[in-house]
N, C-alpha and C. Protein backbone atom coordinates (compact mmCIF):
# COMPACT_ATOMS: atom_id res chain seq x y z
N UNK A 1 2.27 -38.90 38.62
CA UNK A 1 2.20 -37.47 38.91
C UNK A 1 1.04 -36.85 38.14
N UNK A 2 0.48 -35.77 38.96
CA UNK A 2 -0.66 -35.09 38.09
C UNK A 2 0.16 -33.80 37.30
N UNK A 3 -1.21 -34.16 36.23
CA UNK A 3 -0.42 -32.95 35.22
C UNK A 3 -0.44 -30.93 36.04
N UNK A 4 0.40 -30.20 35.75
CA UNK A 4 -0.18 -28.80 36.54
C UNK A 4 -0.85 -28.46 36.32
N UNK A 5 -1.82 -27.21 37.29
CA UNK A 5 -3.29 -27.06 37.10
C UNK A 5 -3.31 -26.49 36.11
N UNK A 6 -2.44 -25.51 34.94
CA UNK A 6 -2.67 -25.02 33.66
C UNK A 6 -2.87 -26.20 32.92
N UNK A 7 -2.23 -26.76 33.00
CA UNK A 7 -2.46 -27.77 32.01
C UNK A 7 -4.09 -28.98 31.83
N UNK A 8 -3.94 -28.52 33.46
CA UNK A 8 -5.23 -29.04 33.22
C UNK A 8 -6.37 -28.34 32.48
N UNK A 9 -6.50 -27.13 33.08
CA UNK A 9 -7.45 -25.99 32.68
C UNK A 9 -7.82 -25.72 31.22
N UNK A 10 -6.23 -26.17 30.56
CA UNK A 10 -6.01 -25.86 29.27
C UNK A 10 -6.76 -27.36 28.36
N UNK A 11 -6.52 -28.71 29.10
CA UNK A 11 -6.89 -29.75 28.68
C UNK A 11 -8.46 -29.84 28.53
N UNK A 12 -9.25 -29.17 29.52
CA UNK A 12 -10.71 -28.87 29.85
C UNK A 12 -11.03 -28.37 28.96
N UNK A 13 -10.35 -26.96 28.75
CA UNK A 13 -11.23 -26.08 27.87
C UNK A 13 -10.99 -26.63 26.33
N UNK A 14 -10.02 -26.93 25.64
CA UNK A 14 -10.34 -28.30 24.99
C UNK A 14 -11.35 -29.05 25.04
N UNK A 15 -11.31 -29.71 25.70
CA UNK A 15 -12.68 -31.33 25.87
C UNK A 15 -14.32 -30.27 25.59
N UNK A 16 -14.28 -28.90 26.24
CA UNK A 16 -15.10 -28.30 26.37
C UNK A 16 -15.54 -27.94 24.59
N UNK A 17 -14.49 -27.56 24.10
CA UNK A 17 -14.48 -26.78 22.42
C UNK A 17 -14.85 -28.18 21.79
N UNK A 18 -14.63 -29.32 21.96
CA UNK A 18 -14.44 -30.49 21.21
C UNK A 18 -16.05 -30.76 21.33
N UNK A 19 -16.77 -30.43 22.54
CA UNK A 19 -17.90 -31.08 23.01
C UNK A 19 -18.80 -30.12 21.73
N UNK A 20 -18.26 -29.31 22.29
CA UNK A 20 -19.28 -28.00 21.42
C UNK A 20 -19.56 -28.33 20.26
N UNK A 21 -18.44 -28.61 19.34
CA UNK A 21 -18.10 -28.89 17.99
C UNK A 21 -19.08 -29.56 17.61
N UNK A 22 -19.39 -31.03 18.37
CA UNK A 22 -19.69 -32.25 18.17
C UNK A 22 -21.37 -31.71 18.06
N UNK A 23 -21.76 -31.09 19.26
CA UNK A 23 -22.95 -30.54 19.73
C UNK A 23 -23.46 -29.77 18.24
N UNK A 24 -22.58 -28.78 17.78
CA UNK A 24 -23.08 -28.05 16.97
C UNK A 24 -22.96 -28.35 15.52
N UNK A 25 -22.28 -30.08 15.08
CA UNK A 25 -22.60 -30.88 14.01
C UNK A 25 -23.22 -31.48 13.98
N UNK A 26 -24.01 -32.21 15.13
CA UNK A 26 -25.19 -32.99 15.01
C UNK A 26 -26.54 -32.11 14.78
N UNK A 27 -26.34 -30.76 15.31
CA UNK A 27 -27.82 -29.93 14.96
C UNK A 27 -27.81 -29.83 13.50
N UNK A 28 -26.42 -29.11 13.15
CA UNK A 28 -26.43 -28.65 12.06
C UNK A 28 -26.81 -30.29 10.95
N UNK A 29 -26.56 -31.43 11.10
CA UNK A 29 -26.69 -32.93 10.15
C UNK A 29 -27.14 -33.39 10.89
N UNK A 30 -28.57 -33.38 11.76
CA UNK A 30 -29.36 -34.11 12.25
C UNK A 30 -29.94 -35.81 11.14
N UNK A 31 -29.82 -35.13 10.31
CA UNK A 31 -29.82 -36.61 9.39
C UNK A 31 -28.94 -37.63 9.22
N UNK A 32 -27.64 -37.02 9.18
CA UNK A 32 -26.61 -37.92 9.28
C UNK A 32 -26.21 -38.63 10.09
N UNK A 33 -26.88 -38.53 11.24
CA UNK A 33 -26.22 -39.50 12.49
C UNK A 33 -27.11 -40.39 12.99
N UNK A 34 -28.37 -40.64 12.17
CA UNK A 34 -28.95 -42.04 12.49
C UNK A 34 -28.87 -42.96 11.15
N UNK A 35 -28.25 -41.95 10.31
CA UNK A 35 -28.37 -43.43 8.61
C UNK A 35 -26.82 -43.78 9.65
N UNK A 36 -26.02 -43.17 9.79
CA UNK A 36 -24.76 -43.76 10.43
C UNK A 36 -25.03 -45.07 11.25
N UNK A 37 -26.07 -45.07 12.46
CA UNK A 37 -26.73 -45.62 13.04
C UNK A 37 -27.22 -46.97 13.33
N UNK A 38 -27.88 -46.73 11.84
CA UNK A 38 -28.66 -47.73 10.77
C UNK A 38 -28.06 -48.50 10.54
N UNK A 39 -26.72 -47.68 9.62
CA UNK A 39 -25.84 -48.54 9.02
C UNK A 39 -24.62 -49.44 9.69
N UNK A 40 -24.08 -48.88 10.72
CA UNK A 40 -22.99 -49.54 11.05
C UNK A 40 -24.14 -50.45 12.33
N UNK A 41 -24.99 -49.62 13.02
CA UNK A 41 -25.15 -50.91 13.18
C UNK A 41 -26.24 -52.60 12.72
N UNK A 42 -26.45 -52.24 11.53
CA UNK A 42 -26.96 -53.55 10.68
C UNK A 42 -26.06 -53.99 10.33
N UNK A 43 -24.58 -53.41 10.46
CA UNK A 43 -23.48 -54.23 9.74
C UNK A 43 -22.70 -54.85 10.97
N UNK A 44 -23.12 -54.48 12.50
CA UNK A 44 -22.77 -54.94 13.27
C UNK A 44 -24.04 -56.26 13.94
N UNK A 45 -24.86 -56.01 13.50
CA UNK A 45 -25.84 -57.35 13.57
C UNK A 45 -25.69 -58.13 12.75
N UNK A 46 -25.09 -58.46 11.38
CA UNK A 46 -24.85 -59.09 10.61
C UNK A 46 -23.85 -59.71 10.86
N UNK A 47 -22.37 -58.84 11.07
CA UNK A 47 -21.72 -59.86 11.40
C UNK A 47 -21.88 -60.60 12.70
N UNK A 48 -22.71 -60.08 13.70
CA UNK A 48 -22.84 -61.21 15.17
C UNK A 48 -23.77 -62.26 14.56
N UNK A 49 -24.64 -62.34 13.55
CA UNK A 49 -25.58 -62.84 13.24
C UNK A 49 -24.80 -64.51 12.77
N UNK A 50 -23.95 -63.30 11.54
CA UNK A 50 -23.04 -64.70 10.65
C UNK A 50 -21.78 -65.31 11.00
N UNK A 51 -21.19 -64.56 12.03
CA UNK A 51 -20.02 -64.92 12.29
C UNK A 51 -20.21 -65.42 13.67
């Protein structure tokens, strides 16, 4: 069964606020999200590397 259309509307505008959020922490720490990057993934080449 689908959920009712409030609920949907209500689920959207959610996903919508969540997007925003996301949108308006990466401007605001534009630095922080490529050492993240960097880091997890050299630690994800390492372990495909060694393991």
């Amino acid at each position: 069964m689908s959920k009712p259309r409030a609920l949907q509307l209500l689920a959207g505008e959610q996903m919508w606020k969540n997007t925003k959020k996301i949108k308006e922490n990466a401007l605001t720490y534009p630095y922080v999200w490529p050492s993240y990057i960097v880091v997890y993934g050299g630690f994800a080449l390492w372990t495909t590397y060694y393991c």
